[in-house]
Protein backbone atom coordinates (compact mmCIF):
# COMPACT_ATOMS: atom_id res chain seq x y z
CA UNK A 1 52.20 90.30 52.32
CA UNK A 2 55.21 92.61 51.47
CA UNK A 3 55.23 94.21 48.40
CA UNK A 4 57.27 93.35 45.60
CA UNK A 5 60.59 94.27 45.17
CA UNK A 6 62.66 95.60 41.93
CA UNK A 7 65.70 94.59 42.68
CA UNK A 8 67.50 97.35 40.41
CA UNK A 9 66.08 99.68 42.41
CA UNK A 10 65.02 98.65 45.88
CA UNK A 11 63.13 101.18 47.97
CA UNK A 12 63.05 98.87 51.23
CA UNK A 13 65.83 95.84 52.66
CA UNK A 14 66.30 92.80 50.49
CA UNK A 15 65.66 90.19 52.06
CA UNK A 16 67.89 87.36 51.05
CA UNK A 17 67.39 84.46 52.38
CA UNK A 18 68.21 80.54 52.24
CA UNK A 19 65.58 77.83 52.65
CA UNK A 20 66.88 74.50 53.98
CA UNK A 21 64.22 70.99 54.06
CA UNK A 22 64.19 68.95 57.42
CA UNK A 23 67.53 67.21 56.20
CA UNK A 24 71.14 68.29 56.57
CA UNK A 25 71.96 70.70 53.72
CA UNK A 26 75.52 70.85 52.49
CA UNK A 27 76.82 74.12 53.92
CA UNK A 28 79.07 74.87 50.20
CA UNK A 29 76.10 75.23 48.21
CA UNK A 30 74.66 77.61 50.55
CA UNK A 31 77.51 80.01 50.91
CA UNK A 32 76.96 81.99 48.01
CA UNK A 33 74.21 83.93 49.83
CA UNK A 34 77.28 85.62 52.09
CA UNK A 35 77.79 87.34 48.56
CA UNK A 36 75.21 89.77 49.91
CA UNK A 37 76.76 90.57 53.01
CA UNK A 38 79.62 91.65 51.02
CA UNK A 39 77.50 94.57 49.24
CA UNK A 40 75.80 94.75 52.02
CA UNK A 41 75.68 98.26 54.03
CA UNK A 42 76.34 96.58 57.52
CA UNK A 43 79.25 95.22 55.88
CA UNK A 44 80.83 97.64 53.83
CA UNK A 45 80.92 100.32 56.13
CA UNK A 46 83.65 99.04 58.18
CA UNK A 47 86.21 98.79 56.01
CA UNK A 48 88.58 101.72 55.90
CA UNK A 49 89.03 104.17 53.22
CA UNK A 50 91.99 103.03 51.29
CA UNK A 51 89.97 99.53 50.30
CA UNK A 52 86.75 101.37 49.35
CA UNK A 53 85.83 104.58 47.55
CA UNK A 54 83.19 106.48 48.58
CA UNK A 55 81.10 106.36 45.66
CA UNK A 56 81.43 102.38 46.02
CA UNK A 57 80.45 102.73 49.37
CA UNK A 58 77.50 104.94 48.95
CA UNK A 59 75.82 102.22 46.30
CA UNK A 60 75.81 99.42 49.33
CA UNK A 61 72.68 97.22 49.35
CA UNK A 62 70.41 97.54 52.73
CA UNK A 63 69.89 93.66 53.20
CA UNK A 64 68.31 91.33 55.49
CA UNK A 65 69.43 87.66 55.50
CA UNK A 66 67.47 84.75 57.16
CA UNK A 67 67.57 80.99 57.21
CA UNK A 68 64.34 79.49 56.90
CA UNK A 69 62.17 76.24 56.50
CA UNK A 70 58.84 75.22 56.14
CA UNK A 71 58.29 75.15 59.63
CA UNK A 72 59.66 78.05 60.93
CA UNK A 73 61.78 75.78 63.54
CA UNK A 74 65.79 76.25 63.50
CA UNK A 75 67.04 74.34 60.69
CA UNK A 76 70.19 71.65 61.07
CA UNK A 77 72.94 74.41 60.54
CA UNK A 78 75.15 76.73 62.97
CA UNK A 79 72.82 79.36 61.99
CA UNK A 80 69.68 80.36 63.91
CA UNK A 81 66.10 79.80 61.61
CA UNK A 82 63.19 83.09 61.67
CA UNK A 83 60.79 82.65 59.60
CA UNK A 84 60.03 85.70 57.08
CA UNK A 85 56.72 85.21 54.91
CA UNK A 86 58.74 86.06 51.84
CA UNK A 87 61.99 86.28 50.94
CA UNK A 88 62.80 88.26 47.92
CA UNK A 89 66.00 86.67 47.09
CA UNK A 90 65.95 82.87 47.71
CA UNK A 91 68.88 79.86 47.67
CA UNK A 92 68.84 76.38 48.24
CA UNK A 93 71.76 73.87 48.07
CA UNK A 94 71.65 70.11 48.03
CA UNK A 95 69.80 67.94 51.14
CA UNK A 96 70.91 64.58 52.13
CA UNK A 97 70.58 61.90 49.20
CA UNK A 98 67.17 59.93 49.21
CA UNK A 99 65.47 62.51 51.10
CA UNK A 100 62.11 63.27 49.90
CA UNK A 101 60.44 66.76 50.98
CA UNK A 102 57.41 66.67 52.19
CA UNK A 103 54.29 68.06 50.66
CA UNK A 104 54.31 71.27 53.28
CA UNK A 105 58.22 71.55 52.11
CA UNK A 106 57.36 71.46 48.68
CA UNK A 107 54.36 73.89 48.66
CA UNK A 108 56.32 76.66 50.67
CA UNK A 109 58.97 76.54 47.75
CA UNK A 110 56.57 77.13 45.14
CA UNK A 111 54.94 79.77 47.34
CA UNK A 112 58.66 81.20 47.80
CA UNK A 113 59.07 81.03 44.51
CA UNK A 114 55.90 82.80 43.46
CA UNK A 115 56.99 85.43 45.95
CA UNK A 116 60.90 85.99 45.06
CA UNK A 117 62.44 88.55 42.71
CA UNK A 118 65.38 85.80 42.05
CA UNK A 119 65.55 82.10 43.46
CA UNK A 120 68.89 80.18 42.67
CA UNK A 121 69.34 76.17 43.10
CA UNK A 122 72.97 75.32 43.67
CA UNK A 123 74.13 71.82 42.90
CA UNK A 124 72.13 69.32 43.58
CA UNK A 125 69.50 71.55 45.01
CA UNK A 126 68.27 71.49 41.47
CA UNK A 127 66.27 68.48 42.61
CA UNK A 128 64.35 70.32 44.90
CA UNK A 129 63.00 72.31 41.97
CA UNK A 130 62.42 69.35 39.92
CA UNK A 131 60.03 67.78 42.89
CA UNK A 132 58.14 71.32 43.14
CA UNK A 133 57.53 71.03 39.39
CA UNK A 134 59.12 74.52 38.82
CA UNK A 135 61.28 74.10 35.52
CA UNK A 136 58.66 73.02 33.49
CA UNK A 137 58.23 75.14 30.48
CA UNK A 138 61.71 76.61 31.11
CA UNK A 139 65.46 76.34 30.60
CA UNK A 140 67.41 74.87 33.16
CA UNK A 141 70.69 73.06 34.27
CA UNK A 142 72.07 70.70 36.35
CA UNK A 143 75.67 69.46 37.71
CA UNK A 144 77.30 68.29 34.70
CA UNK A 145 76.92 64.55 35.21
CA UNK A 146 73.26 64.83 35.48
CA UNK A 147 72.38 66.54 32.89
CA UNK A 148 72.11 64.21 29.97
CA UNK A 149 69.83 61.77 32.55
CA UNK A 150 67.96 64.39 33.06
CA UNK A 151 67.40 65.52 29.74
CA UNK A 152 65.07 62.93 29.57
CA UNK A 153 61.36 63.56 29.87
CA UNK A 154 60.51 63.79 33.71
CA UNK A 155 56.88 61.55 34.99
CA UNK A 156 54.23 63.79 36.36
């Protein structure tokens, strides 16, 4: 097990890192995580002077990014799946409507999300947190036009 990881001061790579089900996820709610390539070292040291200081440059993030599932088995994008035991930065988008995850895809999210300094649902992925129980207790949100059904208290 790694260790932990302050993420305002990391002392090792972050590993950021999207987990996709065994159904096709929609590539737009993933695409945030390319936000850390952008502050990314790799990244920003190949653009030229005049578009980066420096001092900007010098604060660039060492960062790892993967695409994983519960299996460890290429998921259904372009992208290539490795499986990392922990990611410390985690994102998941929406899967096809009327999927259900299975239980080992639910119980590697909550051990994900035991494991993660940050883990952000985008859209619809939202429901994958719902089915790993994870918002209970806590504040959440939803796309817009789901959010007053889901108000409503959720069955355990």
């Amino acid at each position: 097990m790694q260790d932990p990881l302050n993420l305002k001061n990391a002392h090792r790579p972050i590993r950021v890192g999207v987990i996709l089900t065994n159904s096709k996820t929609e590539i737009l709610d993933v695409a945030p995580i390319d936000i850390f390539n952008g502050i990314s070292r790799d990244f920003l040291h190949n653009l030229p002077p005049h578009l980066l200081s420096d001092r900007m440059r010098d604060q660039a993030l060492d960062v790892e990014s993967h695409w994983v599932n519960e299996t460890g088995q290429e998921a259904q994008l372009s992208a290539g799946g490795i499986m990392r035991p922990t990611l410390d930065v985690a994102l998941m988008g929406a899967h096809e409507m009327g999927y259900t995850m299975s239980s080992g895809e639910i119980e590697f999210v909550k051990k994900s999300y035991e494991g993660s300094a940050a883990f952000l649902f985008v859209c619809g992925g939202f429901m994958v947190a719902l089915q790993a129980g994870l918002p209970e207790g806590k504040t959440a949100t939803a796309p817009r036009p789901m959010v007053e059904h889901l108000a409503k208290p959720i069955p355990k």
